[in-house]
Protein backbone atom coordinates (compact mmCIF):
# COMPACT_ATOMS: atom_id res chain seq x y z
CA UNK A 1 83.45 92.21 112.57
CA UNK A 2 86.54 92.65 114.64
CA UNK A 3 90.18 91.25 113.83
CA UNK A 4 93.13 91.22 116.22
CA UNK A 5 96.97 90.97 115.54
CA UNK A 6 97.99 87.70 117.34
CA UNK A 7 101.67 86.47 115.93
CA UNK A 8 103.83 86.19 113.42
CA UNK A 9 105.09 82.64 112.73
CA UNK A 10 108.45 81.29 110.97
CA UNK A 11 109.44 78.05 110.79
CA UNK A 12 113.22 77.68 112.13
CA UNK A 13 115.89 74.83 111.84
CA UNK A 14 117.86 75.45 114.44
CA UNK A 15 116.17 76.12 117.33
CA UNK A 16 118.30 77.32 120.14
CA UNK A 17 120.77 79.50 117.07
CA UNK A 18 117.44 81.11 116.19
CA UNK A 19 116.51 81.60 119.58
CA UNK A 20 119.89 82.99 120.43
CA UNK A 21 119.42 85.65 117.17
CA UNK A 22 116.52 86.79 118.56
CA UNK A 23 117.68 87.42 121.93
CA UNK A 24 120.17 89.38 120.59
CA UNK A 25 117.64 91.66 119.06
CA UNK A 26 116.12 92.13 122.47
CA UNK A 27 113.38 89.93 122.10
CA UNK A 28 112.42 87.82 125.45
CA UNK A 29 110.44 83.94 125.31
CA UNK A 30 106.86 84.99 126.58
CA UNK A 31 105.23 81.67 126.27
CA UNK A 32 106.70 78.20 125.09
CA UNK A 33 104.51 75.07 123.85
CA UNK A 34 106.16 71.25 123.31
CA UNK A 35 103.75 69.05 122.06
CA UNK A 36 104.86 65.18 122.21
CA UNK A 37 102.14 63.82 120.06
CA UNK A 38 102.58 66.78 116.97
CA UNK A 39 106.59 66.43 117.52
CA UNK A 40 107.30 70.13 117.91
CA UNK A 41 107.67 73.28 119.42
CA UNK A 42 106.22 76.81 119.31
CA UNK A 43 108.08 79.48 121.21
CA UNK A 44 106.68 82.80 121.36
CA UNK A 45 109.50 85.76 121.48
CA UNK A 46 108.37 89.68 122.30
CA UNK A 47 109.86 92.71 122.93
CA UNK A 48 109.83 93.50 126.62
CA UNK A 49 106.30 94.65 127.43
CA UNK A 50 104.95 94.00 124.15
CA UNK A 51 103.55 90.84 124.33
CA UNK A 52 100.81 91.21 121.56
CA UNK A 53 103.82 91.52 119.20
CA UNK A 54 104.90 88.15 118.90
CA UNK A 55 107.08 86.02 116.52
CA UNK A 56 106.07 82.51 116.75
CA UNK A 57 109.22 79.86 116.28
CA UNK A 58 107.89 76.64 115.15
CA UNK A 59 110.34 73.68 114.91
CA UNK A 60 109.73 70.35 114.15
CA UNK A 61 111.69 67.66 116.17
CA UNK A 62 112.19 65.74 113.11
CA UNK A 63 113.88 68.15 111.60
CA UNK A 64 112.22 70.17 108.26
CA UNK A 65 114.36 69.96 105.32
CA UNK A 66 112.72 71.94 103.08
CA UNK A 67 114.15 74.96 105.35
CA UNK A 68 115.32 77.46 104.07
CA UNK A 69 114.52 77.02 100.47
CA UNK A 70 110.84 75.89 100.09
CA UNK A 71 109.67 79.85 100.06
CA UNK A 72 107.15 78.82 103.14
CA UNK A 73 108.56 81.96 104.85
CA UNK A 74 107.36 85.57 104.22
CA UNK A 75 108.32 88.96 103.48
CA UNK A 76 109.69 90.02 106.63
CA UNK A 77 109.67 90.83 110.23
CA UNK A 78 110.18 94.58 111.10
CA UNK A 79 111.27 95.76 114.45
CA UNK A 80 111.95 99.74 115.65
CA UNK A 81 114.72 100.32 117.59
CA UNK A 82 116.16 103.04 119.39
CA UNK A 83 119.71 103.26 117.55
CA UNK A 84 120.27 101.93 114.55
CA UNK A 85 123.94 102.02 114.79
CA UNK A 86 124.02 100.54 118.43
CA UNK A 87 122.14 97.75 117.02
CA UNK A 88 123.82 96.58 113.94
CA UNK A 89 127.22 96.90 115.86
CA UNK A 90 125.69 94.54 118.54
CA UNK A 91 124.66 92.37 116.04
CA UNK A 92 127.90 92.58 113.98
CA UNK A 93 129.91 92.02 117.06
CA UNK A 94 127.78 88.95 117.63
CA UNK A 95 128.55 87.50 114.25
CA UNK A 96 125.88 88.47 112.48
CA UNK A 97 125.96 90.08 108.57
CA UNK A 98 124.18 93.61 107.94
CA UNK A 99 122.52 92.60 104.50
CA UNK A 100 121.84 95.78 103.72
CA UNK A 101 123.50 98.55 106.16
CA UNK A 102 121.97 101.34 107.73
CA UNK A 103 123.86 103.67 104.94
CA UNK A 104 120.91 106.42 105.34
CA UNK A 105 120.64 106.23 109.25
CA UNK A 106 116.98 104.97 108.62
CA UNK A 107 116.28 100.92 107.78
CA UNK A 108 118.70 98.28 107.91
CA UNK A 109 118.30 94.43 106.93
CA UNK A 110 119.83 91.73 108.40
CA UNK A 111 118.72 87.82 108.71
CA UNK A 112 118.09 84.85 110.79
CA UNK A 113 120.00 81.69 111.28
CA UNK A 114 116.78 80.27 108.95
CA UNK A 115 117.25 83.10 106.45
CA UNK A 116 114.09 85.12 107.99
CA UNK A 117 114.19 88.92 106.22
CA UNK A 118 114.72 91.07 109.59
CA UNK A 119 114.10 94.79 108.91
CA UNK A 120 115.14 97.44 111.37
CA UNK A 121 113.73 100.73 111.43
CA UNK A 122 115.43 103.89 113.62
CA UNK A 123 112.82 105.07 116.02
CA UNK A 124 112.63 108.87 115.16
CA UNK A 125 114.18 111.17 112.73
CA UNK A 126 117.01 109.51 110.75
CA UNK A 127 120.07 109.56 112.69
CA UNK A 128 122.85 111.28 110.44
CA UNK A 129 124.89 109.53 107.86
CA UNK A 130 128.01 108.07 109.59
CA UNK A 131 131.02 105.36 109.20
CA UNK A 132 131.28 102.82 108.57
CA UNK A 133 127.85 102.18 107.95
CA UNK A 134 127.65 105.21 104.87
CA UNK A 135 130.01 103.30 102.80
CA UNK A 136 129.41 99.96 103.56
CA UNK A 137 128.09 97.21 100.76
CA UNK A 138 125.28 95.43 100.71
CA UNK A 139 125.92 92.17 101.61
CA UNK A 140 123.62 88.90 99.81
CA UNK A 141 120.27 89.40 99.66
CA UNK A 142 117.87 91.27 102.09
């Protein structure tokens, strides 16, 4: 018996902020579904030549207000990347908040406009403790 990774899916809110967040991470739409009778869309987000690694962004046209609160999210969705730092600046330039900063050059946390855990892992060795990331506060949860 064989089993294959397909997606990962979160149910979002805002659909072009969460969109927008996960462009900024690098991610790129692959594939994009509206279906008029079910009232909603699925948009499927990958890193550039990585389409098997999906996230799925379901939103309902009628809106879903038991987002963010109901607990029908997960864990997390974990993404390498090739500088830590690099990325949390863009991200923090961007207006996003580092949850939990990349204090030991190795994971990071930040999340999505639907409060989606987003972990970020450096590709590699740990890059070297540096400012102002080895000082900085966690910020909320993660």
């Amino acid at each position: 018996m064989g089993i294959q990774y397909l997606h990962t899916m979160v149910r979002v809110k805002d659909l072009d902020a969460s969109i927008a967040f996960y462009k900024l991470l690098g991610l790129e739409e692959t594939r994009r579904i509206d279906n008029d009778g079910g009232r909603f869309s699925l948009i499927f987000l990958s890193p550039p030549g990585q389409e098997n690694a999906a996230v799925e962004l379901t939103y309902n046209w009628d809106g879903d207000e038991g987002l963010p609160s109901d607990s029908r999210h997960f864990g997390h969705l974990a993404y390498r990347v090739d500088n830590i730092y690099e990325m949390c600046q863009h991200l923090m330039d961007n207006g996003v908040t580092i949850n939990r900063p990349p204090r030991d050059g190795h994971m990071a946390f930040v999340r999505s406009p639907d409060n989606v855990s987003i972990e970020l892992l450096q590709a590699g060795d740990s890059l070297d403790p540096a400012e102002p990331w080895a000082s900085m506060e966690n910020t909320g949860h993660w």
